[in-house]
Protein backbone atom coordinates (compact mmCIF):
# COMPACT_ATOMS: atom_id res chain seq x y z
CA UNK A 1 0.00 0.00 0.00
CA UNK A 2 2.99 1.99 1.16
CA UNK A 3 4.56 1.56 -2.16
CA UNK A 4 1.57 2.45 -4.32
CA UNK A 5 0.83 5.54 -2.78
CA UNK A 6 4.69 6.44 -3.22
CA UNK A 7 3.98 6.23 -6.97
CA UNK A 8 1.13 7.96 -6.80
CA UNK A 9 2.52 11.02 -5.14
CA UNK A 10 5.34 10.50 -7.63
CA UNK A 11 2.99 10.75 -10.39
CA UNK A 12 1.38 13.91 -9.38
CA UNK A 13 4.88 15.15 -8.82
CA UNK A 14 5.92 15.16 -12.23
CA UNK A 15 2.37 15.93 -13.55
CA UNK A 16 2.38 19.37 -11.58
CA UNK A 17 6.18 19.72 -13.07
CA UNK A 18 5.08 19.45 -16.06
CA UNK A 19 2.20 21.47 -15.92
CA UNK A 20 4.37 24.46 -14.79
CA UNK A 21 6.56 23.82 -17.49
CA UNK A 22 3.88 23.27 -20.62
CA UNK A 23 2.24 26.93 -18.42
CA UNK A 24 5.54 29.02 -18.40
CA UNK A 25 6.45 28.01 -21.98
CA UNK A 26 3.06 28.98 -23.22
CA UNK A 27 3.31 32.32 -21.53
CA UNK A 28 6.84 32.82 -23.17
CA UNK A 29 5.50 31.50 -25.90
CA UNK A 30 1.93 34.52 -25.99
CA UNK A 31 5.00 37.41 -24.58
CA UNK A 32 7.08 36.64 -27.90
CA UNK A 33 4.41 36.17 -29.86
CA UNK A 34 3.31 39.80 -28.55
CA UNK A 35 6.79 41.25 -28.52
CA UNK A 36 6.85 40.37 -32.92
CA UNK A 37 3.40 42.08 -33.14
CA UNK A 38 4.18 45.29 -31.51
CA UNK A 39 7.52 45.54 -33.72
CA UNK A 40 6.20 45.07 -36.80
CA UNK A 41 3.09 47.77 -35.86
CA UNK A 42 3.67 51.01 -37.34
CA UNK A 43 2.87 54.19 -34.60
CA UNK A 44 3.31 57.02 -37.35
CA UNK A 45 -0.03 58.64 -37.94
CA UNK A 46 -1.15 59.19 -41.63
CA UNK A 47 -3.62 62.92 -42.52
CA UNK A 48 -5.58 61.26 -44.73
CA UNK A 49 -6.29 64.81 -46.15
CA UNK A 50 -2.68 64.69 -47.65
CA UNK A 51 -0.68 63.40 -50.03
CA UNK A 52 1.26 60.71 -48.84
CA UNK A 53 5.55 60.64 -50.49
CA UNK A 54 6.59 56.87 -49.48
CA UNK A 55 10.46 56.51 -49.59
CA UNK A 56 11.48 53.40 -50.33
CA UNK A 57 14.68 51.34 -47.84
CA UNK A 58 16.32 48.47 -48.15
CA UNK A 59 19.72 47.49 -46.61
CA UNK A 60 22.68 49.36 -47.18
CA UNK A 61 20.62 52.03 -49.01
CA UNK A 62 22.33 55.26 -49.91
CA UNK A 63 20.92 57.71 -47.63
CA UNK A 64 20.93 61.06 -49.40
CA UNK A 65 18.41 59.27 -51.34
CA UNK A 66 16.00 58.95 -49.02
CA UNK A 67 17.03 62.05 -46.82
CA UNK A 68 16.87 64.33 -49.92
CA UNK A 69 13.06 63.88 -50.58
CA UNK A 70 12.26 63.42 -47.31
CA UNK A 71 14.50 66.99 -46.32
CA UNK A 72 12.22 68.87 -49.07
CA UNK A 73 8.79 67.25 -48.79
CA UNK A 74 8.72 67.45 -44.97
CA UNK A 75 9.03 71.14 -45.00
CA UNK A 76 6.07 73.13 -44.01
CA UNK A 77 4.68 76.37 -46.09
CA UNK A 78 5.73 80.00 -45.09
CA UNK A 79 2.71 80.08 -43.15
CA UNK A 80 3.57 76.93 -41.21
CA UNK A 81 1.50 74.13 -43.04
CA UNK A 82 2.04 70.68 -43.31
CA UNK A 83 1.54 69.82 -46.93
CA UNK A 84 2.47 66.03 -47.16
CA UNK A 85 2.75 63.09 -45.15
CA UNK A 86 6.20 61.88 -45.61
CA UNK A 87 7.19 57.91 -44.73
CA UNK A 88 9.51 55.37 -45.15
CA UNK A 89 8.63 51.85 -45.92
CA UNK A 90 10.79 48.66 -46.26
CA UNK A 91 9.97 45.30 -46.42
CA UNK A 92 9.83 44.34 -42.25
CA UNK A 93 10.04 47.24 -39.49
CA UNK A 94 13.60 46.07 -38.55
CA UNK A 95 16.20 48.53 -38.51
CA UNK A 96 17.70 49.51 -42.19
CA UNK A 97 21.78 50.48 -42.09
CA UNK A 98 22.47 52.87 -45.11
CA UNK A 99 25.69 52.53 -46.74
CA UNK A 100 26.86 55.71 -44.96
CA UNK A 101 26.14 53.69 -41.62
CA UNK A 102 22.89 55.41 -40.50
CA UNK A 103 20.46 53.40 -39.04
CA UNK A 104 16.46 54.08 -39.70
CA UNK A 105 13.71 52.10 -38.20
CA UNK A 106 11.02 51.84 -41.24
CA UNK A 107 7.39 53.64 -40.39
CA UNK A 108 5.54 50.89 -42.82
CA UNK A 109 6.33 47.44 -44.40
CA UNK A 110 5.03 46.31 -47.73
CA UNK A 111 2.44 44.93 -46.36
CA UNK A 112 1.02 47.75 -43.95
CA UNK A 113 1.86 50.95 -46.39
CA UNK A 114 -1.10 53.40 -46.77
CA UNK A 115 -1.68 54.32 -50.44
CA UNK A 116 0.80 56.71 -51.69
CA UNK A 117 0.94 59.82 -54.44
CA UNK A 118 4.27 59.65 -54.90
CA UNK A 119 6.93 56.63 -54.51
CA UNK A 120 11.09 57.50 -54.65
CA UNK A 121 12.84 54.36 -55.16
CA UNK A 122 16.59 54.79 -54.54
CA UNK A 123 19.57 52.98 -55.13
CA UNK A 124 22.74 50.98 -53.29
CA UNK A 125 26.20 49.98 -54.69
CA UNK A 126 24.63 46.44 -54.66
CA UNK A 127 21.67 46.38 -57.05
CA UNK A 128 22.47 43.01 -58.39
CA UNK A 129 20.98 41.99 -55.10
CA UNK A 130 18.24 44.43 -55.33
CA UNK A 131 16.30 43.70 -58.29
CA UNK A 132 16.16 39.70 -57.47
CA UNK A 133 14.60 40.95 -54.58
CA UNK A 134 10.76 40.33 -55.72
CA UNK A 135 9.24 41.41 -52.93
CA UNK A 136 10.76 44.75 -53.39
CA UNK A 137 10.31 44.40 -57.37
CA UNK A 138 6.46 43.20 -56.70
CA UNK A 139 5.65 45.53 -54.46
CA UNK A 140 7.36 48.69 -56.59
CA UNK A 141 4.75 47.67 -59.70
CA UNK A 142 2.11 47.06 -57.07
CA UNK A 143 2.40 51.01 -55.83
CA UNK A 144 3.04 52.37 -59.28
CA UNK A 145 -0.25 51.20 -59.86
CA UNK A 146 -1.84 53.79 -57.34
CA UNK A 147 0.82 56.10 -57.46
CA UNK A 148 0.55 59.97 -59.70
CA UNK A 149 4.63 60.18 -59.68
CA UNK A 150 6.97 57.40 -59.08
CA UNK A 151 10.63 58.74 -58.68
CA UNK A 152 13.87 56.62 -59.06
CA UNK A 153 17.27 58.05 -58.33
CA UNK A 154 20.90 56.86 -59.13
CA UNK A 155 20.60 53.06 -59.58
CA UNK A 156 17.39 52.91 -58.57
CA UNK A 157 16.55 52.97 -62.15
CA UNK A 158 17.56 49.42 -62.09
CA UNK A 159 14.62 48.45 -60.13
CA UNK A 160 12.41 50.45 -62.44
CA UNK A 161 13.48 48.50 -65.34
CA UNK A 162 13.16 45.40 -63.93
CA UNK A 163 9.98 45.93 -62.49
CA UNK A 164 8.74 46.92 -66.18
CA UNK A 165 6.59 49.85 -65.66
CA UNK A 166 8.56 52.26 -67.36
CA UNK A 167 8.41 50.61 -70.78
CA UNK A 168 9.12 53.58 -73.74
CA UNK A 169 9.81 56.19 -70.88
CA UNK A 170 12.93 58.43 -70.57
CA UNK A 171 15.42 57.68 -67.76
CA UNK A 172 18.28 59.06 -66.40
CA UNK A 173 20.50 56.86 -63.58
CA UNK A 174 24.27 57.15 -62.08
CA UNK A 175 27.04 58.95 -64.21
CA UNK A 176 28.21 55.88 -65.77
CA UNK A 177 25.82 53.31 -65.57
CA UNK A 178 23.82 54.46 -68.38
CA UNK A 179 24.98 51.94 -71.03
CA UNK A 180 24.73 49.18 -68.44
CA UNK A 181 21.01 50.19 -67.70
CA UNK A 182 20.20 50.39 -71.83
CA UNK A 183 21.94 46.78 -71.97
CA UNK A 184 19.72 45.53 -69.10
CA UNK A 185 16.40 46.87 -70.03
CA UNK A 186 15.93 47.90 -73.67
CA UNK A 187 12.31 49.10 -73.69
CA UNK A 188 13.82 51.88 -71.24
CA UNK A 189 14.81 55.45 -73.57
CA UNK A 190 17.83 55.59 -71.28
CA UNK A 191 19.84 59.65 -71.22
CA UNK A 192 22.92 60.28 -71.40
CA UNK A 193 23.97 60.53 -67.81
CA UNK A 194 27.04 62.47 -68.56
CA UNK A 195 24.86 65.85 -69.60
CA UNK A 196 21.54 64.76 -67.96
CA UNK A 197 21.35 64.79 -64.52
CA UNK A 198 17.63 64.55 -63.90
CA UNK A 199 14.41 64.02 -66.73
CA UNK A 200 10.76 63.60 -66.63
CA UNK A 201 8.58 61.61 -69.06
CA UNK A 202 4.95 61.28 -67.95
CA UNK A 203 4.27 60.21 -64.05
CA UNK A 204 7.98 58.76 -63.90
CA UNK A 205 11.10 61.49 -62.25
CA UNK A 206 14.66 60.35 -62.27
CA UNK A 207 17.37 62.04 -61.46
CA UNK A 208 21.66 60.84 -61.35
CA UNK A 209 21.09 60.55 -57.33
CA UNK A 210 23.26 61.63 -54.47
CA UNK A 211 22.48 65.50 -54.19
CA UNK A 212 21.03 65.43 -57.65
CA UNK A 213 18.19 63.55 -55.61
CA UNK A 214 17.72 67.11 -54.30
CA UNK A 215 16.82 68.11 -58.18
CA UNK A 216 14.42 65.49 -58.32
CA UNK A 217 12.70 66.47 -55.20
CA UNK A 218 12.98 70.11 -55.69
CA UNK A 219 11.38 69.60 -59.29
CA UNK A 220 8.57 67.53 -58.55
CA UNK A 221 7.77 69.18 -55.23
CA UNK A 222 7.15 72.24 -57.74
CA UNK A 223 5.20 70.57 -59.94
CA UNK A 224 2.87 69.48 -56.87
CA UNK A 225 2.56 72.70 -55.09
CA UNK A 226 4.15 76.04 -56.69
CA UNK A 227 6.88 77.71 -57.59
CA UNK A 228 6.91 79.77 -54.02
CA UNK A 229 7.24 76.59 -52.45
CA UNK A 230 9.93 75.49 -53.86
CA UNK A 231 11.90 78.73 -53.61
CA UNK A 232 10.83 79.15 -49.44
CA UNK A 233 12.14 75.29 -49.59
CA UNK A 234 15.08 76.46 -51.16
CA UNK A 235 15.71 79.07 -49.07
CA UNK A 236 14.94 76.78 -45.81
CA UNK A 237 17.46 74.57 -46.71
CA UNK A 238 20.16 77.66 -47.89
CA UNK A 239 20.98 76.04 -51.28
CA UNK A 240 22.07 79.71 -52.29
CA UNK A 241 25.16 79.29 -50.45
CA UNK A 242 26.37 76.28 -52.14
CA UNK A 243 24.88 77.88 -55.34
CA UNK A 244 27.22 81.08 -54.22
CA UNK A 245 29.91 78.89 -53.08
CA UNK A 246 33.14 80.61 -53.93
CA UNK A 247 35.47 77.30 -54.24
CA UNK A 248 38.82 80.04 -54.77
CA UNK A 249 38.18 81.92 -51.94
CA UNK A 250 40.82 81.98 -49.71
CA UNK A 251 40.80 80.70 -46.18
């Protein structure tokens, strides 16, 4: 009898053991499960009542492609309006490193992006990477589909070719990668990069990228609102000194 109820108390032993252990692994289990919902849940508010500029990321980006648009776009009106809603969107919420190093936490993922007016697509040094991304490629000819502008700078003309929505359009990319771009995509009317630094044709802006990304903003940012809003921008920003920039002046 002695022995049975030995085993019995045994068995309830490693019943209640268990039990603890199936109970704190499920509650690890719901707190990660949590954790992965609350990253990947954008907290940037969207005015509905504005146009919405989404800048695309993906790693090692170069940032003055995404900075430039977002540096003109996010400026208010001399009177102190907002006039767009300016976001960035990659393909998860985890942290994107730019070439240059800095690091951006995404406001949207491909999935949870609002509908956009206007889409920049930028470039990296590593666009052979970029445009077998189809995720990135799919989701490009998904916005361009709802989008009045869609801007590419530098090599980010690679993704517009291969995403095919820019069939008989004129394109301008990186001094020097023009050929390469003609080679790669044919149906694209590809400029000469060495005199062209940014061109429109229809809904689609490109410009050489770097601070030429500033053209392409400046242009279409114009062509959106006025030409006082680009100057005030302009003037925000001081691009009259580098415009004045006396490179023999002494120091």
């Amino acid at each position: 009898m002695k022995t049975i109820i030995k085993v019995l108390v045994l068995a309830l032993f490693v019943f209640a053991s268990c039990t603890v252990k199936n109970s704190k692994e499920d509650a690890k289990k719901v707190t990660e499960t949590v954790e992965i919902e609350s990253t990947q849940k954008s907290t940037k508010e969207i005015d509905e009542s504005l146009p919405t500029i989404g800048l695309l990321m993906y790693d090692r980006v170069l940032m003055t492609e995404v900075t430039a648009p977002m540096d003109v776009f996010s400026k208010h009106t001399e009177a102190g309006d907002t006039l767009f809603n300016v976001i960035t969107i990659a393909e998860t919420l985890d942290p994107i490193e730019t070439e240059e190093g800095l690091v951006v936490v995404p406001d949207f993922t491909f999935d949870t992006a609002p509908k956009l007016d206007v889409l920049f697509v930028p470039s990296a040094y590593d666009m052979w990477t970029a445009v077998r991304n189809e995720k990135l490629v799919n989701f490009i000819i998904e916005k361009n589909k709802e989008t009045t502008y869609t801007v590419s700078n530098c090599g980010g003309a690679q993704l517009i070719g291969k995403s095919g929505i820019a069939s008989g359009k004129k394109i301008v990319t990186w001094i020097g990668g023009g050929e390469q771009l003609q080679k790669d995509y044919p149906d694209l009317l590809v400029q000469n990069d060495a005199e062209v630094s940014f061109v429109t044709d229809g809904k689609f802006y490109s410009s050489n990228g770097n601070l030429a990304s500033y053209i392409s903003s400046l242009e279409l940012l114009e062509k959106m609102t006025s030409k006082e809003q680009r100057l005030f921008v302009e003037s925000y920003l001081y691009l009259d000194r580098l415009k004045d920039w006396d490179f023999n002046e002494q120091k």
